[in-house]
C-alpha atoms as a PDB file:
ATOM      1  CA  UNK A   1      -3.057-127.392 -29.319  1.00  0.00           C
ATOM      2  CA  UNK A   2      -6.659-127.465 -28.334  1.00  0.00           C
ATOM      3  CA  UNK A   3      -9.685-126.758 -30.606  1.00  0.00           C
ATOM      4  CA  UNK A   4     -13.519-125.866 -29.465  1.00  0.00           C
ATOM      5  CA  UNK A   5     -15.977-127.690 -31.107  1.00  0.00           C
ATOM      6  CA  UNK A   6     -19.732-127.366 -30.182  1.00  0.00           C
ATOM      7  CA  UNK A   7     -21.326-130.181 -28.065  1.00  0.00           C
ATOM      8  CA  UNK A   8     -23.535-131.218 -30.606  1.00  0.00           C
ATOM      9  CA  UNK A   9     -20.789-131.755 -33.178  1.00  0.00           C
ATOM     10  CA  UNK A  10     -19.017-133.866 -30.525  1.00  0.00           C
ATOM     11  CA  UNK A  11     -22.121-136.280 -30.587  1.00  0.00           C
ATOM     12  CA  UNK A  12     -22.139-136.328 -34.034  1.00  0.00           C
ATOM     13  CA  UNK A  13     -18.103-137.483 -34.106  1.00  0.00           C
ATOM     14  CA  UNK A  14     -19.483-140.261 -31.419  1.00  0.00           C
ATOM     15  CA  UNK A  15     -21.788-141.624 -33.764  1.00  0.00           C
ATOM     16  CA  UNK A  16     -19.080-141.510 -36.935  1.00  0.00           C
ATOM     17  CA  UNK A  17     -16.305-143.346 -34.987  1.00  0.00           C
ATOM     18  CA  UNK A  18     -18.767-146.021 -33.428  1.00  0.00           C
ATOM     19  CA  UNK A  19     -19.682-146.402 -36.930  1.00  0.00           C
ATOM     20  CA  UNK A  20     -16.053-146.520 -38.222  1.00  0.00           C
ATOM     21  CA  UNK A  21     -15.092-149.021 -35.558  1.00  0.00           C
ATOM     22  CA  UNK A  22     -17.970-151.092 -36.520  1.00  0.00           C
ATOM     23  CA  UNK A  23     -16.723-151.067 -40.535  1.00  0.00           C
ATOM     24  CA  UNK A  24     -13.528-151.792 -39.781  1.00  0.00           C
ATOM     25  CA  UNK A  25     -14.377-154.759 -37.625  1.00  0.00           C
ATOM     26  CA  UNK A  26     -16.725-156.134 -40.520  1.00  0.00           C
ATOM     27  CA  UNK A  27     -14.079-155.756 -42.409  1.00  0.00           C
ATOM     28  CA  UNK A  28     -11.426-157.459 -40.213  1.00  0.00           C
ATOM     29  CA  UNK A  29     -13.860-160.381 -39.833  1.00  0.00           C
ATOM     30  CA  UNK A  30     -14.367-160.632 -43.695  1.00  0.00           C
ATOM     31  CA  UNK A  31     -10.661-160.676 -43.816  1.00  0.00           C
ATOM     32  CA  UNK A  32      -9.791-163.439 -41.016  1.00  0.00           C
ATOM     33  CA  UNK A  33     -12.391-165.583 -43.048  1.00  0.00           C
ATOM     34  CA  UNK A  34     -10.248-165.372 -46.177  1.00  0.00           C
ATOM     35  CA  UNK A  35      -7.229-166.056 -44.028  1.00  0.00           C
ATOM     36  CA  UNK A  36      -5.980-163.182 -45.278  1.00  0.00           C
ATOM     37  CA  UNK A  37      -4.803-162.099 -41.340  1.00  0.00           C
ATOM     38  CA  UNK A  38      -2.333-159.220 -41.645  1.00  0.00           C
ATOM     39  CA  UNK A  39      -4.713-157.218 -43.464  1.00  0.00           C
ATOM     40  CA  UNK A  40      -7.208-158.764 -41.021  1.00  0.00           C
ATOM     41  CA  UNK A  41      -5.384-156.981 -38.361  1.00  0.00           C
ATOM     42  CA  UNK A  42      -4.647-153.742 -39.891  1.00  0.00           C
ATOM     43  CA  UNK A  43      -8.887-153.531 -39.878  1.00  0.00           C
ATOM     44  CA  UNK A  44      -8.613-154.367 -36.245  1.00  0.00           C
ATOM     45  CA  UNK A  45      -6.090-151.845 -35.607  1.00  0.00           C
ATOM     46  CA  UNK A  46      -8.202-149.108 -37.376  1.00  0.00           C
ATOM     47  CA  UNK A  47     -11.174-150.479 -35.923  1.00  0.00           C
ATOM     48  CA  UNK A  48      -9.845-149.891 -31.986  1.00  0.00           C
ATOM     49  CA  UNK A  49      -8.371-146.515 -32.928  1.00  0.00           C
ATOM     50  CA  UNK A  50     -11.653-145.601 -33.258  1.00  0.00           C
ATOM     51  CA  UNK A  51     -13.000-146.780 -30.749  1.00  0.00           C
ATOM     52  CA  UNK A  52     -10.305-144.787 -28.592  1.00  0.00           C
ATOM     53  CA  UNK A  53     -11.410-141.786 -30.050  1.00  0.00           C
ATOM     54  CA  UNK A  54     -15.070-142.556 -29.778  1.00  0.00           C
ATOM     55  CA  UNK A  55     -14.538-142.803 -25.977  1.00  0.00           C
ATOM     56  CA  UNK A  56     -11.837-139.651 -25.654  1.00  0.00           C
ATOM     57  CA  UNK A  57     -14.895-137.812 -27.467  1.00  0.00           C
ATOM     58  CA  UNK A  58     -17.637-139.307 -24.931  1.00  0.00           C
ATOM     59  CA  UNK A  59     -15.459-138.185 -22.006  1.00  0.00           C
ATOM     60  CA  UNK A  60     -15.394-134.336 -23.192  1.00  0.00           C
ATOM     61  CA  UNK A  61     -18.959-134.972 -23.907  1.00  0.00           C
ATOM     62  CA  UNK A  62     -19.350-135.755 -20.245  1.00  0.00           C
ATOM     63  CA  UNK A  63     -17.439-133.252 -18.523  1.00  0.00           C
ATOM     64  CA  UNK A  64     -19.575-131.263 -21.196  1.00  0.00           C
ATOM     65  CA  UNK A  65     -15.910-129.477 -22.289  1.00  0.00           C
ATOM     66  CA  UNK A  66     -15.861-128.543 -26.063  1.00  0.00           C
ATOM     67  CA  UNK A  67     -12.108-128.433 -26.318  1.00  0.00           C
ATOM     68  CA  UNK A  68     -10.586-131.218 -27.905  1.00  0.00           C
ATOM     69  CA  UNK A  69      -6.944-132.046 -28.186  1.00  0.00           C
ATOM     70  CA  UNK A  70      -5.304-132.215 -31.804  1.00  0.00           C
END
């Protein structure tokens, strides 16, 4: 199933999931620090999920297509 969603709102989803991705990565390193390393992973995990869907939203953004998969 595809959705539209304006161009503008795509940027806006860019900017949350770079975001995102950056928290989670704090939070990984906090985590690694602690040696607390599964949880330190799970962070990491979240972290490059989105980043995946940072860059799956930059590619619609460049093909300047406002349907996104769900």
């Amino acid at each position: 199933m595809s959705i539209k969603i304006p161009l503008s709102k795509i940027e806006e989803g860019i900017k949350l999931a770079l975001q995102k991705c950056d928290e989670h990565l704090a939070s990984a390193e906090i985590l690694a620090s602690k040696s607390a390393l599964s949880n330190a992973v799970v962070s990491l995990e979240f972290g490059i999920e989105e980043f995946g869907r940072a860059v799956a939203l930059i590619e619609k953004h460049k093909a300047g297509s406002e349907d996104i998969e769900t």
